[in-house]
Protein backbone atom coordinates (compact mmCIF):
# COMPACT_ATOMS: atom_id res chain seq x y z
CA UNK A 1 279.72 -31.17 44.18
CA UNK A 2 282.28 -33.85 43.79
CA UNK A 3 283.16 -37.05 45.89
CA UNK A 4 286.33 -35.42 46.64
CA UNK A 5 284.36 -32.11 48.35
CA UNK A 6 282.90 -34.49 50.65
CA UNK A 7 286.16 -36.65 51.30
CA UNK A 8 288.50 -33.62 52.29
CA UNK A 9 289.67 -32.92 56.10
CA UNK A 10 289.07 -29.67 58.08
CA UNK A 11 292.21 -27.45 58.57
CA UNK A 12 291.21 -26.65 61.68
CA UNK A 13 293.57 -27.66 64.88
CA UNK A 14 290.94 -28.60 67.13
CA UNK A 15 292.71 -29.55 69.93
CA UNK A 16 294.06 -25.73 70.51
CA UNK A 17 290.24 -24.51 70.05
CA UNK A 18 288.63 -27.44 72.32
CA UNK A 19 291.50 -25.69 74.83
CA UNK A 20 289.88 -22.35 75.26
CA UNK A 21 287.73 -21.38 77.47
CA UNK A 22 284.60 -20.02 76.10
CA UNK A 23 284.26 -16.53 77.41
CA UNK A 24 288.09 -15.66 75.72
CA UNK A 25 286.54 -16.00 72.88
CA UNK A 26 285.71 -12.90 70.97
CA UNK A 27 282.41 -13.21 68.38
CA UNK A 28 282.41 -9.60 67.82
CA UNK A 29 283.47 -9.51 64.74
CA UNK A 30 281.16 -13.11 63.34
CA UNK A 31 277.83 -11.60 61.22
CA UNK A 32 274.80 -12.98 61.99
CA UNK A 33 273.28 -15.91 60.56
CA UNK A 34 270.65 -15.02 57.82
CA UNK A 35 268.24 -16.55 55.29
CA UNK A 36 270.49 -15.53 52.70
CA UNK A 37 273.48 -17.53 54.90
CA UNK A 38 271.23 -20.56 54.96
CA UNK A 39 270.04 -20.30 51.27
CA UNK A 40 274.28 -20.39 49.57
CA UNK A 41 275.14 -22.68 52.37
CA UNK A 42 276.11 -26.85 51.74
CA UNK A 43 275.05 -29.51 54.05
CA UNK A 44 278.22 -31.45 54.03
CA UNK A 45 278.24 -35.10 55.34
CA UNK A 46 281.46 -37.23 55.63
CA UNK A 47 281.60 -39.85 52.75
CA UNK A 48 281.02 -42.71 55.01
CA UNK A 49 278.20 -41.87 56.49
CA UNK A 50 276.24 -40.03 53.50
CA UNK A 51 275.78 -43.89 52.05
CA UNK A 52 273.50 -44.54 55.14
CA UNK A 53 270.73 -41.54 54.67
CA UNK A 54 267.46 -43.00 54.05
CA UNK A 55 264.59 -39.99 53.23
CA UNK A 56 261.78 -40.49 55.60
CA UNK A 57 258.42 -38.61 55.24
CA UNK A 58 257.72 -35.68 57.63
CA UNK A 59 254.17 -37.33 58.86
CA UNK A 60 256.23 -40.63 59.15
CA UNK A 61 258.14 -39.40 61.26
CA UNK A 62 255.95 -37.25 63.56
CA UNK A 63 254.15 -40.90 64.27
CA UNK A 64 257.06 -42.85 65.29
CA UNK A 65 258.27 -39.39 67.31
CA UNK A 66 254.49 -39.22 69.28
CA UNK A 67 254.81 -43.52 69.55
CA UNK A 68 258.38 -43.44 71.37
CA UNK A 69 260.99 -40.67 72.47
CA UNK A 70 263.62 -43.36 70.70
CA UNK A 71 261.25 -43.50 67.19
CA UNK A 72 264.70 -44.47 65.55
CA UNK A 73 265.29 -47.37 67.42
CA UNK A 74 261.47 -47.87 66.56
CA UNK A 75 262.22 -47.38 63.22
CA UNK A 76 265.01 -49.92 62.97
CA UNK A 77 262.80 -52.45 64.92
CA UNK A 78 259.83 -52.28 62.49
CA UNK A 79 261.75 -52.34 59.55
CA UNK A 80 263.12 -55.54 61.10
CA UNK A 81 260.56 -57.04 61.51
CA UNK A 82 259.05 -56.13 58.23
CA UNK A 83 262.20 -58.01 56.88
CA UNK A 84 261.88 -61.39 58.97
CA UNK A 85 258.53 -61.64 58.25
CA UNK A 86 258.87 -61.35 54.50
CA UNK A 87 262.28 -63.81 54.21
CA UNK A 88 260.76 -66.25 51.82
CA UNK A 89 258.95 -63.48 49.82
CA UNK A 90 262.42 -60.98 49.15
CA UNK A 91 264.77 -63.60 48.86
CA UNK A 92 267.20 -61.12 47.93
CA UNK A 93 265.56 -60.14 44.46
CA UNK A 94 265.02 -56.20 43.94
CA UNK A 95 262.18 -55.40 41.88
């Protein structure tokens, strides 16, 4: 996939869809979602926010989730204060 995949617009004029009600819409005819769907299928994430995705572990995450219903806020916090407490230490060197 190139940067230009994830930097092009929808064609889709949402302001005449947002403007239907939902029941006049007919889904008859829209096959249902399988495995096979999911497996062919691209995550796509607008350019400007796919430089922000940080991978966190599974059990990670299950802790901060079961410490507080806002674990990202958590997250951010911690990783904070990981960062003021280690100022003189990372003075902005990358190993």
């Amino acid at each position: 996939m190139s940067r230009n995949d994830l930097n092009s617009t929808s064609g889709t004029n949402w302001e005449a869809l947002e403007s239907r009600s939902e029941e006049n819409i007919d889904y008859s005819d829209i096959p249902p979602l399988t495995d096979e769907f999911f497996e062919r299928s691209t995550l796509r994430i607008p350019a400007d926010k796919a430089d922000n995705l940080v991978h966190i572990d599974p059990g990670v995450k299950q802790w901060f989730q079961f410490q507080y219903s806002q674990y990202k806020a958590l997250i951010n916090r911690v990783l904070r204060q990981y960062i003021d407490n280690n100022k003189t230490q990372h003075s902005g060197k990358r190993k």
